[in-house]
PDB file of N, CA and C in Angstrom:
ATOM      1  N   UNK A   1       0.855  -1.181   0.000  1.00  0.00           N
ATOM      2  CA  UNK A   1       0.000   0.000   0.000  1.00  0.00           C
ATOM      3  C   UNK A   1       0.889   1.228   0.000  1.00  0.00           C
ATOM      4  N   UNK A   2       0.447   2.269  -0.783  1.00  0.00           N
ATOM      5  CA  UNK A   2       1.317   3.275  -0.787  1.00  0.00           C
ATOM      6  C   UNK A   2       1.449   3.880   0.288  1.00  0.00           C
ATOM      7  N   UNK A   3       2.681   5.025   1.025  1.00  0.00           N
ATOM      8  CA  UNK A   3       2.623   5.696   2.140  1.00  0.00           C
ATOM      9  C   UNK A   3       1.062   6.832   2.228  1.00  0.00           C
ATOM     10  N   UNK A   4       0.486   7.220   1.254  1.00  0.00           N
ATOM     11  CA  UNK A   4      -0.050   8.291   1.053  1.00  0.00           C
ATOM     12  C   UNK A   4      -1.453   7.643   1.121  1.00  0.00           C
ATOM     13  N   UNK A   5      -1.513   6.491   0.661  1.00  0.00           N
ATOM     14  CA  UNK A   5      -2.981   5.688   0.880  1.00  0.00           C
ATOM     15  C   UNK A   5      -3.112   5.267   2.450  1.00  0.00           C
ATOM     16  N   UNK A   6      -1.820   5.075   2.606  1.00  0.00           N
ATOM     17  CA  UNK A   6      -2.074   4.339   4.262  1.00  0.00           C
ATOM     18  C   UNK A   6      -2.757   5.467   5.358  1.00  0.00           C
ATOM     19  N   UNK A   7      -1.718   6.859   4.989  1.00  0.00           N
ATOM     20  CA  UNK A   7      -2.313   7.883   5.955  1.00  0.00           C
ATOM     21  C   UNK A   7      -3.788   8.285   5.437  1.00  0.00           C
ATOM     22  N   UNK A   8      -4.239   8.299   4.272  1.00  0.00           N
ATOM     23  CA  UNK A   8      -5.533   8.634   4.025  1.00  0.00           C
ATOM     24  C   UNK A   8      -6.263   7.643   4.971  1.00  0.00           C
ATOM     25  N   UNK A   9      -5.976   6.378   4.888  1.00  0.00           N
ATOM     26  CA  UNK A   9      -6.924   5.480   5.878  1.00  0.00           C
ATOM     27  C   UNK A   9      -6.748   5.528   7.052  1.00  0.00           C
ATOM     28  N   UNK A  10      -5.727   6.102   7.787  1.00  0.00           N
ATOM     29  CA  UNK A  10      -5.509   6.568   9.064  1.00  0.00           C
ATOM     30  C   UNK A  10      -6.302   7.607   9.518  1.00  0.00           C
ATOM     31  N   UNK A  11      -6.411   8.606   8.639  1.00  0.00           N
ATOM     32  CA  UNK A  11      -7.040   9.876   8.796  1.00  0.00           C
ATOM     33  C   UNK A  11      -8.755   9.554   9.058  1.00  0.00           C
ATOM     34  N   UNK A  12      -9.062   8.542   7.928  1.00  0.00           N
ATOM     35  CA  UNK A  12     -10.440   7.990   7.643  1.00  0.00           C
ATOM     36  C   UNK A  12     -11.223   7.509   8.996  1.00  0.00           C
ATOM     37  N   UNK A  13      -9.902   6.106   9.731  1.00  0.00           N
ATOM     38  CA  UNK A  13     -10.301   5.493  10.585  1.00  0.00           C
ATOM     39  C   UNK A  13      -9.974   6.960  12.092  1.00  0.00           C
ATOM     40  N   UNK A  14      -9.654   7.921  12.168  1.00  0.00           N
ATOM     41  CA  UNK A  14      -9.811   8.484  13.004  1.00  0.00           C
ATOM     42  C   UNK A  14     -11.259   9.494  13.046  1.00  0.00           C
ATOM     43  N   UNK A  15     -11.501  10.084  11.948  1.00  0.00           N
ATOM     44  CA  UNK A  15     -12.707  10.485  11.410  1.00  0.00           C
ATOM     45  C   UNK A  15     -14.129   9.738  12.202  1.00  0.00           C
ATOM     46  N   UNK A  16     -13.967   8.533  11.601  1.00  0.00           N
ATOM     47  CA  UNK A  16     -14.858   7.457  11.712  1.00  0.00           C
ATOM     48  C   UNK A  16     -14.997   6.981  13.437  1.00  0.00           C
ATOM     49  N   UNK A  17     -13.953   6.747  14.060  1.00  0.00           N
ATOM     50  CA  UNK A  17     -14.144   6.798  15.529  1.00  0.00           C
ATOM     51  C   UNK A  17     -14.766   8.084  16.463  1.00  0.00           C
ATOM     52  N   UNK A  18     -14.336   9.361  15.815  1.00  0.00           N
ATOM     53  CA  UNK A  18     -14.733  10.747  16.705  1.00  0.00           C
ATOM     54  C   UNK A  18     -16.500  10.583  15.827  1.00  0.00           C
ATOM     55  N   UNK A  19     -16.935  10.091  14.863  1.00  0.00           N
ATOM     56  CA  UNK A  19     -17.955  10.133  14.743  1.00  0.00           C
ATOM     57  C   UNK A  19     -19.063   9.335  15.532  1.00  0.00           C
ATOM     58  N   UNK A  20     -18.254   8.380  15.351  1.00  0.00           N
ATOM     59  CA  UNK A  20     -19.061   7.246  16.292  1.00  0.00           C
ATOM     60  C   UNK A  20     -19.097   7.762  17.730  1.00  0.00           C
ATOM     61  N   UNK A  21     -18.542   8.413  18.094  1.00  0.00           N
ATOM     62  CA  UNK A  21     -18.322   8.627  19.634  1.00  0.00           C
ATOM     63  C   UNK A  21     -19.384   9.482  19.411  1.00  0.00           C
ATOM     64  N   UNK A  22     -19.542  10.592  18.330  1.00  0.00           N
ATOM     65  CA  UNK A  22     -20.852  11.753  18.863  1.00  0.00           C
ATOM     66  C   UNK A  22     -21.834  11.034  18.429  1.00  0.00           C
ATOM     67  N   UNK A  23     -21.917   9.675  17.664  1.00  0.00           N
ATOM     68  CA  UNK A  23     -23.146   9.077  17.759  1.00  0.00           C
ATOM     69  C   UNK A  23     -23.548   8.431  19.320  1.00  0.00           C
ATOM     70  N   UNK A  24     -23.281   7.898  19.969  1.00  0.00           N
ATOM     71  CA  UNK A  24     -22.877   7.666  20.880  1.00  0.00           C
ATOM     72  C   UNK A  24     -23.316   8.194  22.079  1.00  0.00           C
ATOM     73  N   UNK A  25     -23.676   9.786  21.975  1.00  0.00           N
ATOM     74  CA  UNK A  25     -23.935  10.702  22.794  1.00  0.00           C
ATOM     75  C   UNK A  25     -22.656  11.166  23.597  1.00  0.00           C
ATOM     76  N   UNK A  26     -21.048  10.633  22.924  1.00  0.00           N
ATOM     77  CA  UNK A  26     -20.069  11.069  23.995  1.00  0.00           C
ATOM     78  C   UNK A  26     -19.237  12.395  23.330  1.00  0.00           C
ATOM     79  N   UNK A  27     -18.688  13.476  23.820  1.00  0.00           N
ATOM     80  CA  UNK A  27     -18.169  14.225  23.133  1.00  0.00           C
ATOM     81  C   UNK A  27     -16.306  13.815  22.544  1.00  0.00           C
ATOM     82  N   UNK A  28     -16.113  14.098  21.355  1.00  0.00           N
ATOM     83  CA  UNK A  28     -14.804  13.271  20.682  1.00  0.00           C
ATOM     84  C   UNK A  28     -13.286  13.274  22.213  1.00  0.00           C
ATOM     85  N   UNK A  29     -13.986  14.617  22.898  1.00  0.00           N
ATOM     86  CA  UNK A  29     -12.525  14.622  23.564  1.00  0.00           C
ATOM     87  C   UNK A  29     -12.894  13.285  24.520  1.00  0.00           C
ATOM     88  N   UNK A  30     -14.259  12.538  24.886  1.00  0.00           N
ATOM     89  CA  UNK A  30     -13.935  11.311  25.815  1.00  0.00           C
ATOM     90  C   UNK A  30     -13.110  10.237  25.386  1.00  0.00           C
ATOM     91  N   UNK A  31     -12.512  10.495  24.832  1.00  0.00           N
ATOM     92  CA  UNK A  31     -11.795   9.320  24.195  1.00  0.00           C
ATOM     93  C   UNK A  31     -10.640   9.301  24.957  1.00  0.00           C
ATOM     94  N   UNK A  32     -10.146  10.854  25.181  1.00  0.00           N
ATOM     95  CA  UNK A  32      -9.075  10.821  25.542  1.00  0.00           C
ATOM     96  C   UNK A  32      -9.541  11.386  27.331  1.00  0.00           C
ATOM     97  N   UNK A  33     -10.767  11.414  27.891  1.00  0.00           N
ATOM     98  CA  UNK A  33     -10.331  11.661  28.861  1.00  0.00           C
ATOM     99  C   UNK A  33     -10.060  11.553  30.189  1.00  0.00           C
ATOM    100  N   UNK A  34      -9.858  11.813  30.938  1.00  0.00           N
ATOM    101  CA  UNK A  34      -9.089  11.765  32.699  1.00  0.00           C
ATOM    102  C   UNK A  34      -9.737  10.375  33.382  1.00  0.00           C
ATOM    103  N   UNK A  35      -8.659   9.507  33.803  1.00  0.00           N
ATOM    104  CA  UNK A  35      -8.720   8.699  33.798  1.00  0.00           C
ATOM    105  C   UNK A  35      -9.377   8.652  35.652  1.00  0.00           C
ATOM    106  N   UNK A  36      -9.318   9.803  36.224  1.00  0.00           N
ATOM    107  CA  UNK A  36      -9.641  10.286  37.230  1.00  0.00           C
ATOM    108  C   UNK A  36     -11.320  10.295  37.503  1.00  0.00           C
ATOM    109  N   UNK A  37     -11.788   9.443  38.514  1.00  0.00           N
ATOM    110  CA  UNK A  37     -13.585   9.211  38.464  1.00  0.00           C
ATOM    111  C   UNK A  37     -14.060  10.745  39.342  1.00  0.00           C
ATOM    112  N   UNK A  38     -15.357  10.734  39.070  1.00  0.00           N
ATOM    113  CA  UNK A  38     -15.961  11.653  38.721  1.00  0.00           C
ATOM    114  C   UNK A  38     -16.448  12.393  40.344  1.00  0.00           C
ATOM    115  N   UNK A  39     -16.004  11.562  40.968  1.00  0.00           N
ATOM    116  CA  UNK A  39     -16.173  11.545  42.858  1.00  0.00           C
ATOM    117  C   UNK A  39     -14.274  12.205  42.669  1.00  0.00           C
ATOM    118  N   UNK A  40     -13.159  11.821  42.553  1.00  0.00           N
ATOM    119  CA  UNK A  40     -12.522  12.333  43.077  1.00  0.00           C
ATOM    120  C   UNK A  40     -12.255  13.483  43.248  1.00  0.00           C
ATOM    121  N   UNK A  41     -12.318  14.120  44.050  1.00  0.00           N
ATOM    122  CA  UNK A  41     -11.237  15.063  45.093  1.00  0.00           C
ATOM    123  C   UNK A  41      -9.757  16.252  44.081  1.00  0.00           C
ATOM    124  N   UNK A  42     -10.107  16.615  43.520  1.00  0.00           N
ATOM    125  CA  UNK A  42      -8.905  17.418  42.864  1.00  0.00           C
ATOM    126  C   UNK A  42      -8.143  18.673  43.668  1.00  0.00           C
ATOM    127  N   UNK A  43      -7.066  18.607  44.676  1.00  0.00           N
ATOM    128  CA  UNK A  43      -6.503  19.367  45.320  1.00  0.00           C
ATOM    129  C   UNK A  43      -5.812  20.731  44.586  1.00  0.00           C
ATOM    130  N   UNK A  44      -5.813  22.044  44.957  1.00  0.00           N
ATOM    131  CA  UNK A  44      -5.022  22.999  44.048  1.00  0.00           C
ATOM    132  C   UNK A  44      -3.721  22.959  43.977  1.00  0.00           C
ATOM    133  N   UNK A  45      -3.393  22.040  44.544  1.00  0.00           N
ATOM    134  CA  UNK A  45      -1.583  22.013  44.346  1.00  0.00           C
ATOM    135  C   UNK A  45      -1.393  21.737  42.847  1.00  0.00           C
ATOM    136  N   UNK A  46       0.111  22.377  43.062  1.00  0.00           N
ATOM    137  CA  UNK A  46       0.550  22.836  41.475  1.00  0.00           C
ATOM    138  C   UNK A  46       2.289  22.619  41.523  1.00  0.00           C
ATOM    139  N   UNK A  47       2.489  21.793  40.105  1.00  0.00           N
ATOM    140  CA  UNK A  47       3.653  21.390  40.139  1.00  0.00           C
ATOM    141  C   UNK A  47       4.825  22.031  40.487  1.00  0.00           C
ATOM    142  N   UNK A  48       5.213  23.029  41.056  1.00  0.00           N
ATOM    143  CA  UNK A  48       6.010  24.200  41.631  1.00  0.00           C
ATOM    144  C   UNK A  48       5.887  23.888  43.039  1.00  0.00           C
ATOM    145  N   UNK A  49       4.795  23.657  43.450  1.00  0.00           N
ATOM    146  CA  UNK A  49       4.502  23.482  45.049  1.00  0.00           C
ATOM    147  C   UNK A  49       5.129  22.208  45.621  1.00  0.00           C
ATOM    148  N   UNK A  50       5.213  21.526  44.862  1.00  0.00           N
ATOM    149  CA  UNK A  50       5.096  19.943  44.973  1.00  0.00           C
ATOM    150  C   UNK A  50       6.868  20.108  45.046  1.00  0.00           C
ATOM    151  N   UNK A  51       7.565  20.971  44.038  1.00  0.00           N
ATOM    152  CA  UNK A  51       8.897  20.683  43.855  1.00  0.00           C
ATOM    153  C   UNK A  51       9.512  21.143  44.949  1.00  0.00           C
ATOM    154  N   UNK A  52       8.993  22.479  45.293  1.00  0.00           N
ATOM    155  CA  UNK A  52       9.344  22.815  46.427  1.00  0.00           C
ATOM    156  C   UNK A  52       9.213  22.172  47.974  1.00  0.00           C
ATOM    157  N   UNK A  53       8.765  21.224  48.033  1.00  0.00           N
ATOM    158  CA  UNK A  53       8.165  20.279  49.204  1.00  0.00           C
ATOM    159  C   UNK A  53       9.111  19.124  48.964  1.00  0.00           C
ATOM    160  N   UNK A  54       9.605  18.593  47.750  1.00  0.00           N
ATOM    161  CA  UNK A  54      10.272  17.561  47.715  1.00  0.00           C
ATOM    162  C   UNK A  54      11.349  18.173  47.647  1.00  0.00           C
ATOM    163  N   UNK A  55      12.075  18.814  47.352  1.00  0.00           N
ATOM    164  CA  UNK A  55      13.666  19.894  47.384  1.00  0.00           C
ATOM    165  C   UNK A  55      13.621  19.944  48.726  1.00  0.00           C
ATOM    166  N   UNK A  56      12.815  20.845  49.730  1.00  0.00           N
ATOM    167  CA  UNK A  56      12.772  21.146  51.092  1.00  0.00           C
ATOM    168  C   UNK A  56      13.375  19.797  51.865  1.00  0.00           C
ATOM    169  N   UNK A  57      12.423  18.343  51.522  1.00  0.00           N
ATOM    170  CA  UNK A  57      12.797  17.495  51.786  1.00  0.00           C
ATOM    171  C   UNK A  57      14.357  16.666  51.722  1.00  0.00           C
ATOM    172  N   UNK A  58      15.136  17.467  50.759  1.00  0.00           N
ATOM    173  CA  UNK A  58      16.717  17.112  50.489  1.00  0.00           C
ATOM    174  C   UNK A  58      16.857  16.631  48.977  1.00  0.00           C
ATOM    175  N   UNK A  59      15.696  16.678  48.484  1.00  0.00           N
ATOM    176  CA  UNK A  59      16.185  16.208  47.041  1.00  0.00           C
ATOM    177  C   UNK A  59      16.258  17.150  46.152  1.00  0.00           C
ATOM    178  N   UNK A  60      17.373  17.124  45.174  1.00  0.00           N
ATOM    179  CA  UNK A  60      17.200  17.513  43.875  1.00  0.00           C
ATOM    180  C   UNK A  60      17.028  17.058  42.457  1.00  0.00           C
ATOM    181  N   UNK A  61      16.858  18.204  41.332  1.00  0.00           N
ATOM    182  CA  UNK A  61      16.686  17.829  40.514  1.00  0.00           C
ATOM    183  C   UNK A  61      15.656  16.577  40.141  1.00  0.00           C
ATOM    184  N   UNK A  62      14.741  17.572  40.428  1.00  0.00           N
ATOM    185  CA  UNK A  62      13.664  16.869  40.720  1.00  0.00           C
ATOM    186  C   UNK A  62      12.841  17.107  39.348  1.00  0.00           C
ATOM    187  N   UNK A  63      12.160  15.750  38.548  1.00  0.00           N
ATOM    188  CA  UNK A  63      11.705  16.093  37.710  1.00  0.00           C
ATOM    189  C   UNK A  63      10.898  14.828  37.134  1.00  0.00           C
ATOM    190  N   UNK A  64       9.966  15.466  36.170  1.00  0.00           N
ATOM    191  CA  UNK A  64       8.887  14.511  35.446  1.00  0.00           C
ATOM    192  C   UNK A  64       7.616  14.388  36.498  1.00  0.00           C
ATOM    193  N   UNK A  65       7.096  15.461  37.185  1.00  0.00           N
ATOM    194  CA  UNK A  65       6.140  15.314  38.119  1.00  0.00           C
ATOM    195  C   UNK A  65       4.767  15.288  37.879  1.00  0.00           C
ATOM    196  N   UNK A  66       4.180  14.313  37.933  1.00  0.00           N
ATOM    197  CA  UNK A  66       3.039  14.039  37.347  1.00  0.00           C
ATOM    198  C   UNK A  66       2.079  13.712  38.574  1.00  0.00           C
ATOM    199  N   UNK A  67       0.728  14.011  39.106  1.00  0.00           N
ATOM    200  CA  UNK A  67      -0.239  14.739  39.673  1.00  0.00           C
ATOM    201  C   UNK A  67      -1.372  13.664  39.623  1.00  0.00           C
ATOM    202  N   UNK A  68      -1.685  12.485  40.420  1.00  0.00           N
ATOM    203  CA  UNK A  68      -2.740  11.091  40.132  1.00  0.00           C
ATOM    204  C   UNK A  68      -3.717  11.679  40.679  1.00  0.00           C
ATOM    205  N   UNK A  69      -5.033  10.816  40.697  1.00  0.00           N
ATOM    206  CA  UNK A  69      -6.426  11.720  40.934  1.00  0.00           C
ATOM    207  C   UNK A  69      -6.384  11.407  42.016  1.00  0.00           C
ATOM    208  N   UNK A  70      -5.495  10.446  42.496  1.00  0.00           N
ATOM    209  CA  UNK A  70      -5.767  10.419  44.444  1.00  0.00           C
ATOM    210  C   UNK A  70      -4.839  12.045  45.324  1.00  0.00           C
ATOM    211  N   UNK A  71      -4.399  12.800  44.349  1.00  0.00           N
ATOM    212  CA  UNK A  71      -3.370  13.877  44.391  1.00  0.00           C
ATOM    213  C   UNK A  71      -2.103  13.599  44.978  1.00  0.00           C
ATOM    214  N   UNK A  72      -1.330  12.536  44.925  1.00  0.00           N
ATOM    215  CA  UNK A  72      -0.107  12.101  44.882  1.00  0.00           C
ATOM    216  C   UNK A  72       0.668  12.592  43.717  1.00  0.00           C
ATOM    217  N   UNK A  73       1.903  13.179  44.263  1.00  0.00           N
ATOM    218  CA  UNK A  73       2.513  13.675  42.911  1.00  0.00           C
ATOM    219  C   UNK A  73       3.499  12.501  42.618  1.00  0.00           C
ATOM    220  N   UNK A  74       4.110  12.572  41.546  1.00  0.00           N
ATOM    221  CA  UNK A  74       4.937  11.218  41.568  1.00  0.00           C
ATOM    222  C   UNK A  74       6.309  11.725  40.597  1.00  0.00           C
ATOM    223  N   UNK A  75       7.430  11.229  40.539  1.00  0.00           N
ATOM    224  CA  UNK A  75       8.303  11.896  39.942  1.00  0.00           C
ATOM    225  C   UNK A  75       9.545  11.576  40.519  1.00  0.00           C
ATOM    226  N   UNK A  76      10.698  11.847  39.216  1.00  0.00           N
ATOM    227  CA  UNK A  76      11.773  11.597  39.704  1.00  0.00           C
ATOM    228  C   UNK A  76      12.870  12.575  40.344  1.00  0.00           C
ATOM    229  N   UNK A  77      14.097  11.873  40.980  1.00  0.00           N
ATOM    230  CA  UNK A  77      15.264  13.429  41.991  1.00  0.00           C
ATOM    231  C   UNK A  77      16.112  12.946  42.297  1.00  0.00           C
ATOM    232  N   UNK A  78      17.056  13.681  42.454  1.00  0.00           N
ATOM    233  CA  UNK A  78      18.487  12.840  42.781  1.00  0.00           C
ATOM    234  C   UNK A  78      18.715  13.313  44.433  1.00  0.00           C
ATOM    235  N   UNK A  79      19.205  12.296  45.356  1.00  0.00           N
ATOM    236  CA  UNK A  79      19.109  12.634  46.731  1.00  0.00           C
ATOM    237  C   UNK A  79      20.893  11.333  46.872  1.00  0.00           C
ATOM    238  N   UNK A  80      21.787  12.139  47.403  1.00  0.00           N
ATOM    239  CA  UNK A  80      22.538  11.182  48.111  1.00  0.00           C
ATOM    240  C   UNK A  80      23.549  10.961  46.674  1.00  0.00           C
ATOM    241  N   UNK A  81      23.435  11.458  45.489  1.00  0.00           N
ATOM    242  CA  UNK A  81      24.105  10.575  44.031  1.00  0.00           C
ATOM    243  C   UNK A  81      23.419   9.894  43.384  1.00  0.00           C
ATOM    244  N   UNK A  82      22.008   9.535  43.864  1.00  0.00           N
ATOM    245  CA  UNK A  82      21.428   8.733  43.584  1.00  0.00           C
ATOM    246  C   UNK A  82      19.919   9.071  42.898  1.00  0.00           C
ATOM    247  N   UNK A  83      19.736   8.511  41.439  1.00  0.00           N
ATOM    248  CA  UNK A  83      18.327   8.680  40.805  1.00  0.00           C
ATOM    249  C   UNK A  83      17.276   7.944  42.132  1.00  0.00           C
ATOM    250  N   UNK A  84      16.389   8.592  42.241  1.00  0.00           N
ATOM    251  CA  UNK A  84      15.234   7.587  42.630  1.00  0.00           C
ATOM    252  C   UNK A  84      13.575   8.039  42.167  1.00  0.00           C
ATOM    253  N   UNK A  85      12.367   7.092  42.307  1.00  0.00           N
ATOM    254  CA  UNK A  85      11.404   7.636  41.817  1.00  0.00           C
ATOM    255  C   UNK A  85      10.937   8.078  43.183  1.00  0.00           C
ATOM    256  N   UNK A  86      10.214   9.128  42.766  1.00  0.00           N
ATOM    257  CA  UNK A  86       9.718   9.929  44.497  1.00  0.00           C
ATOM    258  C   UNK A  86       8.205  10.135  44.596  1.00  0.00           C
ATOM    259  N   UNK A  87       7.136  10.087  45.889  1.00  0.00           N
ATOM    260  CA  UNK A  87       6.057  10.189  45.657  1.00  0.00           C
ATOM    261  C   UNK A  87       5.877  11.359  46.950  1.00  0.00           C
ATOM    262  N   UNK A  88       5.316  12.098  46.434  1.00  0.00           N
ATOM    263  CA  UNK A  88       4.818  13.465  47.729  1.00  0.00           C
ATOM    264  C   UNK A  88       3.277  13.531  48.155  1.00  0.00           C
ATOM    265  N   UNK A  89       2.599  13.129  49.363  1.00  0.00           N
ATOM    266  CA  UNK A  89       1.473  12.775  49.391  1.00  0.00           C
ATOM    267  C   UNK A  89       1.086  13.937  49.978  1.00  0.00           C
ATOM    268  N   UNK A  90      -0.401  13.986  49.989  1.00  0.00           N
ATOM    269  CA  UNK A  90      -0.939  15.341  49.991  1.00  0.00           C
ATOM    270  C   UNK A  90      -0.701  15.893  51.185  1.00  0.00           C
ATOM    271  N   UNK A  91      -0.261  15.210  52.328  1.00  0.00           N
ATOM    272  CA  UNK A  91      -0.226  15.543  53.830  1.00  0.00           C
ATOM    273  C   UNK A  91       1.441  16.135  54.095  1.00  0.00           C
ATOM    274  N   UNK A  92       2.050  16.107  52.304  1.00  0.00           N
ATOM    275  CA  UNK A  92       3.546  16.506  52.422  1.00  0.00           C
ATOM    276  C   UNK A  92       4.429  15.955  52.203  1.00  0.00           C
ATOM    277  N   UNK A  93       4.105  14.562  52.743  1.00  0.00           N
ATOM    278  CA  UNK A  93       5.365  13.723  53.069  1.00  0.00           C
ATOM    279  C   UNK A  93       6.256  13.299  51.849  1.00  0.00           C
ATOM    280  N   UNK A  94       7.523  13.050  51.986  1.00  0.00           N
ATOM    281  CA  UNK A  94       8.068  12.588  50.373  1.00  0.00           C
ATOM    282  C   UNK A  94       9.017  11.314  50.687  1.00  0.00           C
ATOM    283  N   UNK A  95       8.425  10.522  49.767  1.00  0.00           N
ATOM    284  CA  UNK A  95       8.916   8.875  50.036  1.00  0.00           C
ATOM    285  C   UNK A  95       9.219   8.718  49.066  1.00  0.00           C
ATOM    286  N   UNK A  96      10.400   7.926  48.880  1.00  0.00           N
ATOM    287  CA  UNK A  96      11.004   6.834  47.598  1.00  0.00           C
ATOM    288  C   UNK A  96      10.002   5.807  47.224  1.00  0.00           C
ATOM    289  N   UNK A  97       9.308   6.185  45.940  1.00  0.00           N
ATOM    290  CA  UNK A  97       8.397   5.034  45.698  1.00  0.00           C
ATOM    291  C   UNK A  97       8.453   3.579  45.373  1.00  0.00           C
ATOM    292  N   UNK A  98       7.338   2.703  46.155  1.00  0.00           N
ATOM    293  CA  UNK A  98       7.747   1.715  46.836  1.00  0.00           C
ATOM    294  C   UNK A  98       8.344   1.069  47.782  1.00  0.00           C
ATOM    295  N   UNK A  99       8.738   1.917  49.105  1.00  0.00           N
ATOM    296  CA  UNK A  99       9.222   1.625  50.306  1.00  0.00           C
ATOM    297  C   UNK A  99       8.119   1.689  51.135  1.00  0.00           C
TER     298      UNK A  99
END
């Protein structure tokens, strides 16, 4: 199949899914969205806050911080020489994830 036919049918079969979805009664962005249920809890903390709470804590270079709907931030920092993955829970605390 040519490159130029393949993306036409790519384009087609994406078309064809956002349609089906507004048949559907769902709007195209549910496809993609928040994997977060509709009861949870969304805290205003903001990725700046979070860095600053885990730095305070002794780590640096802290980075890739990503924000779960239980509001756990999660992310990586170097503490000691050492990479580790880090989790900051809403009450502050900052733990090496999985300990």
């Amino acid at each position: 199949m040519p490159k130029a036919r393949g993306q036409n049918w790519a384009r087609l079969s994406f078309v064809a899914a956002m349609l089906a979805l507004g048949a559907a009664g769902l709007p195209p962005s549910a496809a993609w969205a928040s994997p977060c249920e509709p009861t949870d809890k969304i805290d205003g903390s903001t990725v700046e806050m979070a860095r600053q709470k885990i730095e305070k804590a002794g780590y640096r270079q802290v980075r890739n911080l990503k924000k779960g709907c239980d509001n756990f931030w999660h992310g990586t920092a170097v503490k000691d020489g050492k990479t580790v993955n880090i989790v900051l829970s809403p009450q502050g605390n900052v733990m090496v994830e999985g300990d």
